[in-house]
N, C-alpha and C. Protein backbone atom coordinates (compact mmCIF):
# COMPACT_ATOMS: atom_id res chain seq x y z
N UNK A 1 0.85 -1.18 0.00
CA UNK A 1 0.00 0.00 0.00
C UNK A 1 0.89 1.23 0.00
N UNK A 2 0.15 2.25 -0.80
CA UNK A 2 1.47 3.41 -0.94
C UNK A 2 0.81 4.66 -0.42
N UNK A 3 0.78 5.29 0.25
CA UNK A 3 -0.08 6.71 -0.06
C UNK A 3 0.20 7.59 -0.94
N UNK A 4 -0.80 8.29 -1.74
CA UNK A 4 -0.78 8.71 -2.89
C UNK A 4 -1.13 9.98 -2.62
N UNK A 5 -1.50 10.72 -1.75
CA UNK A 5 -1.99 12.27 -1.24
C UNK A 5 -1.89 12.52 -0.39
N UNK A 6 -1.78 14.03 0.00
CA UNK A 6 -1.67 14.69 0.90
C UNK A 6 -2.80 14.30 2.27
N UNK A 7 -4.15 13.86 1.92
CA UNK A 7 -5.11 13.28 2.81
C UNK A 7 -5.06 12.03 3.22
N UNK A 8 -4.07 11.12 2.77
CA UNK A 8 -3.65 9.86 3.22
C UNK A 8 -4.45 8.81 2.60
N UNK A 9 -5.10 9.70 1.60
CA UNK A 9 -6.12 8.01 0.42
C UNK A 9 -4.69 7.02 0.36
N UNK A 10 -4.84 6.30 0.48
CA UNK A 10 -3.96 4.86 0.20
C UNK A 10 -4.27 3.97 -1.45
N UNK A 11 -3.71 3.79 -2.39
CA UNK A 11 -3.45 2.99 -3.10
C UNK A 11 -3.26 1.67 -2.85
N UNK A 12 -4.06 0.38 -3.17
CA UNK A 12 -3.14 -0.66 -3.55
C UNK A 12 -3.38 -1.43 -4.80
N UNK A 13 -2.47 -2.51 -4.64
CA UNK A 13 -1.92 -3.18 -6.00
C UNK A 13 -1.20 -4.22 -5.57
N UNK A 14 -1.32 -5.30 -6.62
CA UNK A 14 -0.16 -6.40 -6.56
C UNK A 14 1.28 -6.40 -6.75
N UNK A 15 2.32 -6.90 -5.98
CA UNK A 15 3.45 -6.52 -6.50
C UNK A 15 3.55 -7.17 -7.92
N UNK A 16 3.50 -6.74 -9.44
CA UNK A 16 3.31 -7.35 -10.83
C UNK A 16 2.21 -6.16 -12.00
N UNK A 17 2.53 -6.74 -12.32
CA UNK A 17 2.21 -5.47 -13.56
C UNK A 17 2.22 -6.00 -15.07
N UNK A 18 0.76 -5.91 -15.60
CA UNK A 18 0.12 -6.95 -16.68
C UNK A 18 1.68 -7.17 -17.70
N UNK A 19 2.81 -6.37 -17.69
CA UNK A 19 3.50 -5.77 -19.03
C UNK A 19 4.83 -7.10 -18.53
N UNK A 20 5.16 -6.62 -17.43
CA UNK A 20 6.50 -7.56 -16.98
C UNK A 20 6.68 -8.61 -16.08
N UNK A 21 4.96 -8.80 -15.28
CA UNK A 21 4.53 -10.31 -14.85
C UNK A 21 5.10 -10.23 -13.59
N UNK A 22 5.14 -10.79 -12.76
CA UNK A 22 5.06 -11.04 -10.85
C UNK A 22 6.58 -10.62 -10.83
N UNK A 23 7.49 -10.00 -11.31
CA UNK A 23 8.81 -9.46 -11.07
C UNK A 23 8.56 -8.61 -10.01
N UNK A 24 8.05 -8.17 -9.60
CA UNK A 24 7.62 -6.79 -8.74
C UNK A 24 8.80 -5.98 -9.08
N UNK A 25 8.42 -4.62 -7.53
CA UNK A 25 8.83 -3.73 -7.60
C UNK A 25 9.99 -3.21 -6.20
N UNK A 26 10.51 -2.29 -6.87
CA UNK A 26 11.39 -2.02 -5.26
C UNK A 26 11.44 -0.37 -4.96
N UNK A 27 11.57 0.22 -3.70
CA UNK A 27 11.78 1.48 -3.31
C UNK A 27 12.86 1.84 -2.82
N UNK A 28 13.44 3.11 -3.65
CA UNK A 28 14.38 3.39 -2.90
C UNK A 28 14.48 4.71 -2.91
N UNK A 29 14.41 5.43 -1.87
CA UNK A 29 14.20 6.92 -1.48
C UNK A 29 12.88 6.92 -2.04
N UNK A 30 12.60 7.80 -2.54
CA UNK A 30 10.75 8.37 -3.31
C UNK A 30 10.24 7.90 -4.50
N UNK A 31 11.38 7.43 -4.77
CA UNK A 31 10.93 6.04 -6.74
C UNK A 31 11.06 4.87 -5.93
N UNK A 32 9.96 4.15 -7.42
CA UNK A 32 9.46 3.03 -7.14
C UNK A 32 9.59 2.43 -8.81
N UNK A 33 10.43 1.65 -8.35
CA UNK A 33 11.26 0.83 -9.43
C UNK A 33 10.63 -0.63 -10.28
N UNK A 34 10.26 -0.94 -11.27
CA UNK A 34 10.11 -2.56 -11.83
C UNK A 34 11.53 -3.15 -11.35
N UNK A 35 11.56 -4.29 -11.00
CA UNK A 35 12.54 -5.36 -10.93
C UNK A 35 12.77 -5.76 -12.13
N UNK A 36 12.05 -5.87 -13.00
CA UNK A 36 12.35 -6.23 -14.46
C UNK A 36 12.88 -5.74 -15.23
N UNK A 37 12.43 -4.33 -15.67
CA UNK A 37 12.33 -3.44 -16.78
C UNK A 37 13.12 -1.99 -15.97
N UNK A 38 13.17 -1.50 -14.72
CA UNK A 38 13.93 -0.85 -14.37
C UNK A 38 12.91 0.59 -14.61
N UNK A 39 11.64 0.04 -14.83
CA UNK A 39 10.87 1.27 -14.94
C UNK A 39 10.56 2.15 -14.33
N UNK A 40 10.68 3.57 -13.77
CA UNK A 40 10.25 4.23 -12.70
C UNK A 40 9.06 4.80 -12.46
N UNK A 41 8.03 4.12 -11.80
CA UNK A 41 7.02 4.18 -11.58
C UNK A 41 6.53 5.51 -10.39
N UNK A 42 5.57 6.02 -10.73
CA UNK A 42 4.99 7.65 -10.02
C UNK A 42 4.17 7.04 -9.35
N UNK A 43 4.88 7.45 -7.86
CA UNK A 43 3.54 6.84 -6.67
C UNK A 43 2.53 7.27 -7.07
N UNK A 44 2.12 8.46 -7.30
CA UNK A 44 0.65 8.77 -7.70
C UNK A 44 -0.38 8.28 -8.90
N UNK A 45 0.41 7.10 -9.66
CA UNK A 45 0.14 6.27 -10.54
C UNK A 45 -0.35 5.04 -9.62
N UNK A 46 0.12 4.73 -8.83
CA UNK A 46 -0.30 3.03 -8.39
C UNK A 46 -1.71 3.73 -8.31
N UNK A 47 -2.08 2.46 -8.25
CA UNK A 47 -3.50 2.10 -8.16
C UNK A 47 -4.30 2.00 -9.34
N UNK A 48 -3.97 2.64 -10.36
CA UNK A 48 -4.17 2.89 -11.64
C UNK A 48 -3.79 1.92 -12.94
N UNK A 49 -4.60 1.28 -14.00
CA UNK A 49 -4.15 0.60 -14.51
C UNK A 49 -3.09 1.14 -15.70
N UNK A 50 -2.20 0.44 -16.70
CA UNK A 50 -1.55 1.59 -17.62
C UNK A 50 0.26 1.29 -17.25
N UNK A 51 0.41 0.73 -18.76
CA UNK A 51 2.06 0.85 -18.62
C UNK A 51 2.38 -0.35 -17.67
N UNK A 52 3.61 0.19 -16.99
CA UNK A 52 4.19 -1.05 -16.31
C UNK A 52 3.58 -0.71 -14.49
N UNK A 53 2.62 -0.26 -14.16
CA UNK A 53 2.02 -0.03 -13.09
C UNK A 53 1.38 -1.05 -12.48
N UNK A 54 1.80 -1.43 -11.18
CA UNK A 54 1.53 -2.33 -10.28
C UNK A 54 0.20 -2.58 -10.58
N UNK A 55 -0.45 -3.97 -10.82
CA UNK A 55 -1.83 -4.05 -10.94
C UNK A 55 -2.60 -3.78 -10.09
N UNK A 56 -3.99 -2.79 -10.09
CA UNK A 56 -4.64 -2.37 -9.06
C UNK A 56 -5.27 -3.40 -8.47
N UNK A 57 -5.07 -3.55 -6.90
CA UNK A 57 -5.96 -4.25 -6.02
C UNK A 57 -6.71 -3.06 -5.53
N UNK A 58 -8.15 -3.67 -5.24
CA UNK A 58 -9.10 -3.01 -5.05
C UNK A 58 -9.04 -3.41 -3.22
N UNK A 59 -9.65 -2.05 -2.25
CA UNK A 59 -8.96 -1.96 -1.20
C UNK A 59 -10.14 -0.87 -0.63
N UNK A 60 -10.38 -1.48 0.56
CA UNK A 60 -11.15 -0.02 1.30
C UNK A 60 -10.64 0.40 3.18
N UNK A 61 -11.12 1.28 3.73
CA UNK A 61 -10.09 2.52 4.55
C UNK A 61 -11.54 1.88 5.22
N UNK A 62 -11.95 1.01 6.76
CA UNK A 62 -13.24 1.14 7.58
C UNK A 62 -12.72 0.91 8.85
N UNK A 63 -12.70 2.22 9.71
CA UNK A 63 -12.48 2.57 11.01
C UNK A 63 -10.86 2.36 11.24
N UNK A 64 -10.24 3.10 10.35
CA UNK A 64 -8.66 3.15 10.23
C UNK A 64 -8.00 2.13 9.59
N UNK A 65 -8.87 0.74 9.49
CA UNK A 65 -8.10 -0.25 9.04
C UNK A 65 -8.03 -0.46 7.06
N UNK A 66 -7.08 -1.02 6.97
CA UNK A 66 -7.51 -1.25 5.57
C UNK A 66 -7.93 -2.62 5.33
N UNK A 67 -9.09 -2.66 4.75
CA UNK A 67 -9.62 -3.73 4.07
C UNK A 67 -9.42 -4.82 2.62
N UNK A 68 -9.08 -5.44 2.43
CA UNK A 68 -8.68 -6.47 1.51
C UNK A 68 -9.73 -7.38 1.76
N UNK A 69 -10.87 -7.97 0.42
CA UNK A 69 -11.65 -9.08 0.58
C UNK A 69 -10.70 -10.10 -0.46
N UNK A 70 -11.28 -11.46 0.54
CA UNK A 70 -10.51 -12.53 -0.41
C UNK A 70 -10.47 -12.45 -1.58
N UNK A 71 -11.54 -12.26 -2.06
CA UNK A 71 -12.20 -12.46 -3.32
C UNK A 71 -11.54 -11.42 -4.45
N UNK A 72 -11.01 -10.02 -3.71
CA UNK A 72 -10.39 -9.57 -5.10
C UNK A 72 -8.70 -9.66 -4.86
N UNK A 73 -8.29 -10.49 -3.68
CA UNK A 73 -6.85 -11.35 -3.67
C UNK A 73 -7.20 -12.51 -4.65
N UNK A 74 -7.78 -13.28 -4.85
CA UNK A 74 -8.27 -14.52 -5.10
C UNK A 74 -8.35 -13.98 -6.67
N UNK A 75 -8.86 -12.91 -7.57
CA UNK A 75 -8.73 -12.19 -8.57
C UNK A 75 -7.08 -12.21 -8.87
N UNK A 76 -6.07 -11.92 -8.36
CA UNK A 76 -5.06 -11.50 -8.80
C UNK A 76 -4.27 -13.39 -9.31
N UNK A 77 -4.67 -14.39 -8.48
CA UNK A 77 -3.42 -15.63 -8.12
C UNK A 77 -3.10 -15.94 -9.38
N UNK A 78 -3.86 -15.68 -10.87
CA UNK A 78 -3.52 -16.59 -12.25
C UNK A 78 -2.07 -15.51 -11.86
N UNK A 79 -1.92 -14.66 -12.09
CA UNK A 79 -0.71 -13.64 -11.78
C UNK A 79 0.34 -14.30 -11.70
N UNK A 80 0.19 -14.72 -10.11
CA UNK A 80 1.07 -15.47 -9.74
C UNK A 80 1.54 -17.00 -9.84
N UNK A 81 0.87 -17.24 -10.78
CA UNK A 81 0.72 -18.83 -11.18
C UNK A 81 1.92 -19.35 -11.39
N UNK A 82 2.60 -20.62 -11.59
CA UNK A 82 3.89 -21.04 -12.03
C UNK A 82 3.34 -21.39 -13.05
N UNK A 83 4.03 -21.75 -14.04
CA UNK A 83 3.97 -22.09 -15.67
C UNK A 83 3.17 -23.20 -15.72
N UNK A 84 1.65 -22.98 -16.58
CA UNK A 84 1.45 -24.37 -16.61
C UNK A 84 -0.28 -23.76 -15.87
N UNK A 85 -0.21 -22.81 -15.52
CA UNK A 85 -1.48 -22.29 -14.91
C UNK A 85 -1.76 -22.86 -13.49
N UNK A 86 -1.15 -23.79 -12.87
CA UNK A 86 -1.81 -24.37 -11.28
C UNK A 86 -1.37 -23.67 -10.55
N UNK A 87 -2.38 -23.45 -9.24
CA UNK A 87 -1.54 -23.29 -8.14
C UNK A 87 -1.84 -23.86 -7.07
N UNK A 88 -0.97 -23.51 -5.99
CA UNK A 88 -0.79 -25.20 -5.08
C UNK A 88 -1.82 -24.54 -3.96
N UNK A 89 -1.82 -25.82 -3.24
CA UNK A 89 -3.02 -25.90 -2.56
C UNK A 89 -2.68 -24.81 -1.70
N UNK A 90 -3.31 -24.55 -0.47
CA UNK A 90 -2.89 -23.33 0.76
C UNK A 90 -2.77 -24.73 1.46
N UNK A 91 -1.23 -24.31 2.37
CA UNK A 91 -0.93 -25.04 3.65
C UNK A 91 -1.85 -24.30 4.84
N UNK A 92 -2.40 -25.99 5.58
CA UNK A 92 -3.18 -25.50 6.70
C UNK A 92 -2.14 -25.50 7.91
């Protein structure tokens, strides 16, 4: 999660980005870097689809906390898939 304004709206996103695939990203000082492509990504871009920009996860702000439903984690996993499309079970 990144904050993106002066009012503290929060952005999120998957670390991956439709263009260069689950490589993610890294920070260092106020840029925000692809691991792949070396792209320098504008915090005020995450959340946003476009280019090599972290894919938007959808995310809500209720009584300070931030919210994540399974269901639009559960949206992102082909993402993260290994070759071949499966992915492995969840360890209980």
């Amino acid at each position: 999660a990144v904050p993106v304004d002066k009012e503290g709206h929060i952005a999120t996103a998957f670390d991956a980005c439709v263009i260069c695939g689950p490589r993610g990203y890294y920070q260092e000082g106020k840029g925000i870097f692809c691991l792949h492509c070396g792209s320098v990504i504008n915090p005020a871009s995450i959340g946003r689809s476009g280019g090599c920009n972290p894919i938007p996860l959808n995310s809500r702000v209720e009584g300070g906390n931030l919210v994540l439903t399974a269901a639009d984690l559960q949206a992102g996993v082909a993402t993260f898939a290994p070759a071949g499309g499966k992915t492995p079970a969840p360890r209980m």
